[in-house]
Protein backbone atom coordinates (compact mmCIF):
# COMPACT_ATOMS: atom_id res chain seq x y z
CA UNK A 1 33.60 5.11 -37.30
CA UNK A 2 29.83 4.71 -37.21
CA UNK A 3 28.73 1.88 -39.33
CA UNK A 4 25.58 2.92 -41.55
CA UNK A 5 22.61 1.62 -38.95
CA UNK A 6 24.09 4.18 -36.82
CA UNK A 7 24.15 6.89 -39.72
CA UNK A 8 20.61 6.07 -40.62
CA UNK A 9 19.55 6.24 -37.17
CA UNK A 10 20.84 9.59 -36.12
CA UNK A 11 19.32 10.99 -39.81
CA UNK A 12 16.17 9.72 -38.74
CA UNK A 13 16.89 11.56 -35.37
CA UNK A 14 18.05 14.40 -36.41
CA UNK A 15 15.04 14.73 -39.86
CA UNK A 16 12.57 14.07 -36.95
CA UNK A 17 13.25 17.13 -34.96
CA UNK A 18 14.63 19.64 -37.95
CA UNK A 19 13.24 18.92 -40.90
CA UNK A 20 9.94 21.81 -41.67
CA UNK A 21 11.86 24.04 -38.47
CA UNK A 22 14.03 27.00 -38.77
CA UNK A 23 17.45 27.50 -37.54
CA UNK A 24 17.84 30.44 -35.94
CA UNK A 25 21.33 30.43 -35.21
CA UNK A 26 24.76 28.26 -35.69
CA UNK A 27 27.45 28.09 -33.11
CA UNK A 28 30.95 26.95 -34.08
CA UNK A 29 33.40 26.32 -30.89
CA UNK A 30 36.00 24.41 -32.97
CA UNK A 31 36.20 25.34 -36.67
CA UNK A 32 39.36 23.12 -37.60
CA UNK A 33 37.64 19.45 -38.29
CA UNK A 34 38.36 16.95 -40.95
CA UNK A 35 37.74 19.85 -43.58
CA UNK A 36 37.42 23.06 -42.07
CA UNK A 37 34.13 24.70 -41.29
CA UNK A 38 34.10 28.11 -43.23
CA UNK A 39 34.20 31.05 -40.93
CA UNK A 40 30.86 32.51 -42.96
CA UNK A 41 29.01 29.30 -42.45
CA UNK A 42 26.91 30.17 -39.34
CA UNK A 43 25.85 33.16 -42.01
CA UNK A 44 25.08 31.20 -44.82
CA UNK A 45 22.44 28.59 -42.69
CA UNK A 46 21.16 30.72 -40.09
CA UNK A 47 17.13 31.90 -40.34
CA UNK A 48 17.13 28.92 -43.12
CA UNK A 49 14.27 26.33 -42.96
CA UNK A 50 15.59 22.97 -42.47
CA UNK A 51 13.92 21.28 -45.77
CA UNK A 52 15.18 17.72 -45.85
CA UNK A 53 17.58 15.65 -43.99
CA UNK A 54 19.12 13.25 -46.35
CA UNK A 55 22.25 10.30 -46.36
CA UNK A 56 24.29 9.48 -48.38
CA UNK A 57 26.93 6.74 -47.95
CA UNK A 58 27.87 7.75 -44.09
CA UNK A 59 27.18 11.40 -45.30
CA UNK A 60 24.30 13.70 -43.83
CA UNK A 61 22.83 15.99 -46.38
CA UNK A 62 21.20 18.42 -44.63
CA UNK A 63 19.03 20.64 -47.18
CA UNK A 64 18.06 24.83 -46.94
CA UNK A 65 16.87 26.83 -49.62
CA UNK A 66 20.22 27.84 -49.98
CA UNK A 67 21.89 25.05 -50.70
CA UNK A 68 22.96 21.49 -48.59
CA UNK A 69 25.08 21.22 -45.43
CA UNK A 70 27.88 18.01 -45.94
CA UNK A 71 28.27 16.57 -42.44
CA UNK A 72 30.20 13.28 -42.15
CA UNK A 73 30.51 12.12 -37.92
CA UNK A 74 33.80 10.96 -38.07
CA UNK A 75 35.52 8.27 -35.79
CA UNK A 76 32.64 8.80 -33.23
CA UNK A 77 30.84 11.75 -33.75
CA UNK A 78 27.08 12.06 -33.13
CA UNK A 79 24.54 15.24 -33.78
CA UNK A 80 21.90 15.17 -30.83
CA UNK A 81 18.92 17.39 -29.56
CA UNK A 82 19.75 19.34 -26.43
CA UNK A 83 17.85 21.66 -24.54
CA UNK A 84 18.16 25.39 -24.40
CA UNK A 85 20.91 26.16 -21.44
CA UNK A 86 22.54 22.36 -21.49
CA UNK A 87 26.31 22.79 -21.01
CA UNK A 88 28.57 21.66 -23.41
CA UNK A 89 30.65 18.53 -23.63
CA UNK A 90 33.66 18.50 -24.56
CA UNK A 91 33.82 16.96 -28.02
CA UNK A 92 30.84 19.47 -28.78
CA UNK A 93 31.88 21.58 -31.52
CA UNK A 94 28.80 23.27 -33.57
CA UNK A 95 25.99 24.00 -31.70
């Protein structure tokens, strides 16, 4: 499990390139995860502005207008910045 450097470092990652930026669109290849990732989520944060990106504990908090995203990485999990057209890996499973 990522110790909390690493979860501080990929917030600071992740708020770098997000935070003040829209998300157009979510992609979910694998929906069953620790807690299940609800079938109307890529609804609920797509066209949203990214407005913070928080932590918690070894929590992200990623923050919308409409309300905050819970995302926890796991045993080894990681959220990067990819460029359009990349090809998936395979433990890729939200885009």
């Amino acid at each position: 499990m990522p110790e909390l450097p690493e979860v501080e470092t990929t917030r600071r990652g992740i708020d770098a390139v997000a935070t003040g930026y829209t998300l157009r669109k979510l992609i979910v290849h694998e929906s069953r995860m620790r807690w299940p990732i609800p079938a109307d989520m890529p609804n609920l944060v797509a066209d949203q502005v990214v407005r913070a990106c928080r932590r918690r504990g070894k929590y992200l908090l990623i923050e919308f207008d409409s309300g905050t995203q819970l995302i926890h990485l796991g045993m080894s999990g990681s959220l990067r910045s990819v460029l359009n057209g990349e090809l998936l890996r395979k433990h890729d499973h939200v885009e």
